[in-house]
Protein backbone atom coordinates (compact mmCIF):
# COMPACT_ATOMS: atom_id res chain seq x y z
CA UNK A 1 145.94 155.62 82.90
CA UNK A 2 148.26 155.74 86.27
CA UNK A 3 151.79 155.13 86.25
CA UNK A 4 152.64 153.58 89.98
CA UNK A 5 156.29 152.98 90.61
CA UNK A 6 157.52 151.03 93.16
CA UNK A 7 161.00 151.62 95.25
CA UNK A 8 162.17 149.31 98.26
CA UNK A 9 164.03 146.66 100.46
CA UNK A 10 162.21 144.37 100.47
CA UNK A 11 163.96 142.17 98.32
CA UNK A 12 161.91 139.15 95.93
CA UNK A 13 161.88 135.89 98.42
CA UNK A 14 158.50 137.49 100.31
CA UNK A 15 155.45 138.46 99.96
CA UNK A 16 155.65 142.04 100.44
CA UNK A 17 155.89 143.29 96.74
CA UNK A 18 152.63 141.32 95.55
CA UNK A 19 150.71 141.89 98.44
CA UNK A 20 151.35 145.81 97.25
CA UNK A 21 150.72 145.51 93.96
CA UNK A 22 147.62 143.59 94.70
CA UNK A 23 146.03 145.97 96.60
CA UNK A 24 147.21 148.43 94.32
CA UNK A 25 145.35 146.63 91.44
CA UNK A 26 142.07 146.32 93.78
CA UNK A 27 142.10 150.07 94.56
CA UNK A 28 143.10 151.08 90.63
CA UNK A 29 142.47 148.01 88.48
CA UNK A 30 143.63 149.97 85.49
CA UNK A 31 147.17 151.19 87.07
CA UNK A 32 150.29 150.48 85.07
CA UNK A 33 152.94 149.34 87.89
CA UNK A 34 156.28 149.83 87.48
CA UNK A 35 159.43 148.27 89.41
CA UNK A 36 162.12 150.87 90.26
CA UNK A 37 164.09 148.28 92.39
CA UNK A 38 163.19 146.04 95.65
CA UNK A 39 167.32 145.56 95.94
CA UNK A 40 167.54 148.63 97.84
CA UNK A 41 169.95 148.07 100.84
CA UNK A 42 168.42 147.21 104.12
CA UNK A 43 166.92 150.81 105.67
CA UNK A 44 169.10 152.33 103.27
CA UNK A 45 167.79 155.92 102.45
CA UNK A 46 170.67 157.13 100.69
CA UNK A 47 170.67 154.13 98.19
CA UNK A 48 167.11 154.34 97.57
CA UNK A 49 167.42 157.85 97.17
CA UNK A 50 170.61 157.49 94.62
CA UNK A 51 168.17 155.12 92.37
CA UNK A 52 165.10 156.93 92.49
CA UNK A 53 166.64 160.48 91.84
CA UNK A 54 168.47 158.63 88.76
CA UNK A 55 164.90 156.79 87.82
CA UNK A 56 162.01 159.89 87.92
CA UNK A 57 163.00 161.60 85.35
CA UNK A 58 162.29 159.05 82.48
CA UNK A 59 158.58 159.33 83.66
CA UNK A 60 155.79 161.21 82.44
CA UNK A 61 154.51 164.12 84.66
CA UNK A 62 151.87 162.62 87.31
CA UNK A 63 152.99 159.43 87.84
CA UNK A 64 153.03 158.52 91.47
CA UNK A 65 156.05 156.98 93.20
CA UNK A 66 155.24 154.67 96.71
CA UNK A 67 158.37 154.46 98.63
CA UNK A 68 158.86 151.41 100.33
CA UNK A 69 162.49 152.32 102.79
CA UNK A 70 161.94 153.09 106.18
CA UNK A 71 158.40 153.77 105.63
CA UNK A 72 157.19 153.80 109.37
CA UNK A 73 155.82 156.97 110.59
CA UNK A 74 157.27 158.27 113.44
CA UNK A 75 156.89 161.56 114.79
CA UNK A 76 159.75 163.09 112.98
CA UNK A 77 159.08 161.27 109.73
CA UNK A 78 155.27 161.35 109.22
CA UNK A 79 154.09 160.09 105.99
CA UNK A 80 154.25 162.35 103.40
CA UNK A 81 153.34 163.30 100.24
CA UNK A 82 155.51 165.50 97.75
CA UNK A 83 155.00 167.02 94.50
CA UNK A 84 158.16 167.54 92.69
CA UNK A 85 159.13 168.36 89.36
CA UNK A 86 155.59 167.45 88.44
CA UNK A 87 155.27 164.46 90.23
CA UNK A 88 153.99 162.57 93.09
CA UNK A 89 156.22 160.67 95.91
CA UNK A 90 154.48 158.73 98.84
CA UNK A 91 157.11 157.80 102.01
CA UNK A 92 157.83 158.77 105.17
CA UNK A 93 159.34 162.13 105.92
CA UNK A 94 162.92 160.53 107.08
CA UNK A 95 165.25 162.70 104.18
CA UNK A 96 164.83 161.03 101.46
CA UNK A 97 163.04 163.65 99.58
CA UNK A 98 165.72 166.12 100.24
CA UNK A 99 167.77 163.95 98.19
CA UNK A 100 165.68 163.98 95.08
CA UNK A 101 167.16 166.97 94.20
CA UNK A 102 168.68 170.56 94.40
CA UNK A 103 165.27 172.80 93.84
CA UNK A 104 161.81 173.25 95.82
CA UNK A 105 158.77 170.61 95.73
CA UNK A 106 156.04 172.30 94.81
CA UNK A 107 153.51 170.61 97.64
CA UNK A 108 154.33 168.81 100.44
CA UNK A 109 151.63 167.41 102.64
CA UNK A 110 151.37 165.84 105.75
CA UNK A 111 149.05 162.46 105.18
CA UNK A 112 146.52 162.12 107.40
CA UNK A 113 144.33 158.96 106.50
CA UNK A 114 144.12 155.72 109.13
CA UNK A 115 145.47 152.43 108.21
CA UNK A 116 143.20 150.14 106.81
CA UNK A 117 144.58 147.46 109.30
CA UNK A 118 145.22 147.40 112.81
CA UNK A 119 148.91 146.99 112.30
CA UNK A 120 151.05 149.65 111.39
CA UNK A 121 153.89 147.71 110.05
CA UNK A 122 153.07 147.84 106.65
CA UNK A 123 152.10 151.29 105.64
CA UNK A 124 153.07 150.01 101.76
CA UNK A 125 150.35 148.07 101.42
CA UNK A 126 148.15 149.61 104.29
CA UNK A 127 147.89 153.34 103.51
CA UNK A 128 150.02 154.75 100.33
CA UNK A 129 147.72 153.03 97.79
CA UNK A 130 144.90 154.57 99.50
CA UNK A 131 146.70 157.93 98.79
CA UNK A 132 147.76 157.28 95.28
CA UNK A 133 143.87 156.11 94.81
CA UNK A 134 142.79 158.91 95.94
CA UNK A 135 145.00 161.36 93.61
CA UNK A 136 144.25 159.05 90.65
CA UNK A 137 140.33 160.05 91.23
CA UNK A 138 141.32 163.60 91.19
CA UNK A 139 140.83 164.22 94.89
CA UNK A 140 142.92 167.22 96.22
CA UNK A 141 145.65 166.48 98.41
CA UNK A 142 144.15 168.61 101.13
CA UNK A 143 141.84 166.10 101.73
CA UNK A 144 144.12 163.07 102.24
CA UNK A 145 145.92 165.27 104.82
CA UNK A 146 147.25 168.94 106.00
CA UNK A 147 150.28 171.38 104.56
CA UNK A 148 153.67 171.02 105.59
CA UNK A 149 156.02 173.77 105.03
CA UNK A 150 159.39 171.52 105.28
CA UNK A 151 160.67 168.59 104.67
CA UNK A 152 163.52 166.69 106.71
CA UNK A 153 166.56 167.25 105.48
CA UNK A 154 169.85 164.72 105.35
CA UNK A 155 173.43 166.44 104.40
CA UNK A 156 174.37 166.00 101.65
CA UNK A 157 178.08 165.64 100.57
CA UNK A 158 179.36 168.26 98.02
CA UNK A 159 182.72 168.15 96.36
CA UNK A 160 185.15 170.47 97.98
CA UNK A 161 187.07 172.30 95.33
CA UNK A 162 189.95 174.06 95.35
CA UNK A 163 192.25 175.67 93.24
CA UNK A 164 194.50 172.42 93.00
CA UNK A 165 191.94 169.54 93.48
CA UNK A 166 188.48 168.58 93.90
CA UNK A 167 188.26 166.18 96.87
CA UNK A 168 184.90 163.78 96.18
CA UNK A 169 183.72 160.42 97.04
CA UNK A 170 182.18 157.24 95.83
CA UNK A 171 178.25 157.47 96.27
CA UNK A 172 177.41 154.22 94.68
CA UNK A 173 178.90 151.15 93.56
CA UNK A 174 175.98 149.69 90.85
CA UNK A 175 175.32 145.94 89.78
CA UNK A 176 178.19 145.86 87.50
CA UNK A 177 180.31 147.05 90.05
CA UNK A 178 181.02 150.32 88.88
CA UNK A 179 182.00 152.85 91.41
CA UNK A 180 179.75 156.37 90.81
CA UNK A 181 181.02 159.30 92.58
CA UNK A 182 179.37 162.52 93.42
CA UNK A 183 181.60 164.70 90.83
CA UNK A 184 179.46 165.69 87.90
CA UNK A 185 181.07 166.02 84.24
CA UNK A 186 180.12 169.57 84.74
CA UNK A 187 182.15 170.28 87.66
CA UNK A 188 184.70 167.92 86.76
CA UNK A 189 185.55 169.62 82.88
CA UNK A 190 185.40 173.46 84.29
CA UNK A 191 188.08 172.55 86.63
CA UNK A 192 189.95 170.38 84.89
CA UNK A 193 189.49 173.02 81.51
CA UNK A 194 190.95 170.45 79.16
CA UNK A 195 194.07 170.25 80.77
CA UNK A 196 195.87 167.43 82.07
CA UNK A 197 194.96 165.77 85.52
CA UNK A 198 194.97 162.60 87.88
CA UNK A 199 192.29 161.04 89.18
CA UNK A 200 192.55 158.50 92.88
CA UNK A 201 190.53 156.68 94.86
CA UNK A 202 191.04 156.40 98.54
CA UNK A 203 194.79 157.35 98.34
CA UNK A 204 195.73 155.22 95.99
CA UNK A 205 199.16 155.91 94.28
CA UNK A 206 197.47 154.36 90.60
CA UNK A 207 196.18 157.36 89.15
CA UNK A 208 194.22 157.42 85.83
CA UNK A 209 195.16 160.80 83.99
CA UNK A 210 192.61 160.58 81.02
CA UNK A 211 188.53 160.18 80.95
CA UNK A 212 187.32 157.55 77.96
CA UNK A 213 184.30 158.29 75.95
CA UNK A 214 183.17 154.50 76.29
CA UNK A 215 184.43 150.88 77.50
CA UNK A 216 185.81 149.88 74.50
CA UNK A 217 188.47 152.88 74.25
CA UNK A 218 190.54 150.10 76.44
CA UNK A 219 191.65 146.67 76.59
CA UNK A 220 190.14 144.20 78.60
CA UNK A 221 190.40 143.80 82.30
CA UNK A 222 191.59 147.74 82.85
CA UNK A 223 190.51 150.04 85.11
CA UNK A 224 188.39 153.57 83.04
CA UNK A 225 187.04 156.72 84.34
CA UNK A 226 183.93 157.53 82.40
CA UNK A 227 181.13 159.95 82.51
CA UNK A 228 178.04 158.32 83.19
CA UNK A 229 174.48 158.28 81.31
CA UNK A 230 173.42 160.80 84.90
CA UNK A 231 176.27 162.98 84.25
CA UNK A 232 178.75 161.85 86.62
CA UNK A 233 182.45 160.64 87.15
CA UNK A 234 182.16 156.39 87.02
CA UNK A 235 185.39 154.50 87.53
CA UNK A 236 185.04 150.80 86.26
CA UNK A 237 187.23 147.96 84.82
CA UNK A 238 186.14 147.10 81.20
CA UNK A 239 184.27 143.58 81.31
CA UNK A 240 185.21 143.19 84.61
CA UNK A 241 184.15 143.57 88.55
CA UNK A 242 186.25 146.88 89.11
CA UNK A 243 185.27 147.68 92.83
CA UNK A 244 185.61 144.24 93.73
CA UNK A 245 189.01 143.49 92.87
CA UNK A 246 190.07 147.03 93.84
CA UNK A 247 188.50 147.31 96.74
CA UNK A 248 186.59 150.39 96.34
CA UNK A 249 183.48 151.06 99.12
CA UNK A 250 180.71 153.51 99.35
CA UNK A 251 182.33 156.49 100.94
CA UNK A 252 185.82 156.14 100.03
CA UNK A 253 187.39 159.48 98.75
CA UNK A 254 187.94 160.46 95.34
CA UNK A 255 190.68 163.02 94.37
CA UNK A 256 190.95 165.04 90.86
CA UNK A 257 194.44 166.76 91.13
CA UNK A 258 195.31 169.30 88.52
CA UNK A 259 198.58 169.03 86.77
């Protein structure tokens, strides 16, 4: 049985995500398709790549991810396909799999098959099911195209740490309006080594000096730093639209000061 996720922009009014999943179904009638998201932001890599690094790992090893964000070939992003961590990831080449993680793929191959249109607008529907068809039927991946020894690589932002503060930002704000930032609970406790600290966004002189275990260690409508279920700082407001009514945005910075 073939696991098949889906990741895109393409949003729910159209008729992109059927048309996919339809000729997915004609190519592997027996494929169990799964919906990642399709609220990615508009060409959005780094959001797509935030969900789907947060997503894989739940999945068994082979399943096949078709990425659906910026998917045109070009000829610095040719479509690609990655192994990595055991499984497969169909896109173009334009950094998003350098933002899966921190280690090696194990493969990474340069596709090589024609559209099975004219138009090359769609590669989606027009060429990755062809390629996760062709892996579900055991076929090698050096016959769906040739080795690459790369792939293209977006910068990443690390914490800076030093011996007073770590200097982050916000990476994501989610649904619930939680803002995520890029320090892990890892980084965050050997720095802070159980001692006292205060936490900021963007400069703000409102500092939270303590990290809750869950939402309902406080009252209503207040603003919480919490560690989330991938391992990294969250700040929120309990039952309430944090980022919103603070005014947090993607990119603002994020300062843990120790006291």
């Amino acid at each position: 049985m073939a696991i098949i996720t889906l990741t895109s922009d393409w949003g729910h009014r159209d008729h992109y995500i059927a048309a996919v999943k339809g000729r997915l179904i004609s190519l592997i009638p027996d494929a169990v398709i799964v919906d990642i998201s399709h609220d990615i932001e508009t060409f959005n890599t780094g959001h797509a790549a935030y969900v789907l690094r947060n997503a894989f790992p739940s999945f068994p090893p082979g399943t096949i991810h078709i990425i659906g964000v910026n998917s045109i070939a070009g000829v610095s992003t040719p479509h690609t396909l990655l192994k990595y961590q055991g499984q497969w990831f169909i896109g173009a080449d334009n950094g998003i799999f350098s933002l899966l993680g921190s280690s090696q793929p194990e493969e990474i191959w340069e596709i090589d098959i024609p559209s099975e249109t004219d138009y090359f607008t769609f590669p989606s529907r027009d060429t990755f099911p062809r390629v996760a068809a062709a892996l579900v039927q055991g076929k090698s991946p050096s016959e769906l195209g040739s080795p690459k020894h790369d792939i293209r690589r977006l910068l990443q932002f690390e914490p800076i740490v030093t011996p007073t503060e770590i200097r982050g930002k916000i990476i994501h704000i989610d649904h619930y309006h939680n803002a995520i930032t890029n320090i892990s609970e890892e980084l965050f406790r050997s720095f802070v080594k159980g001692g006292r600290f205060e936490l900021t966004v963007k400069g703000s002189n409102e500092a939270i000096t303590n990290i809750s275990k869950s939402y309902d260690d406080e009252p209503e409508g207040e603003k919480v730093a919490i560690f989330n279920s991938s391992g990294y700082l969250q700040i929120a407001m309990v039952m309430g639209s944090g980022c919103s009514l603070f005014g947090y945005k993607t990119d603002d910075p994020v300062m843990v000061e120790r006291k």
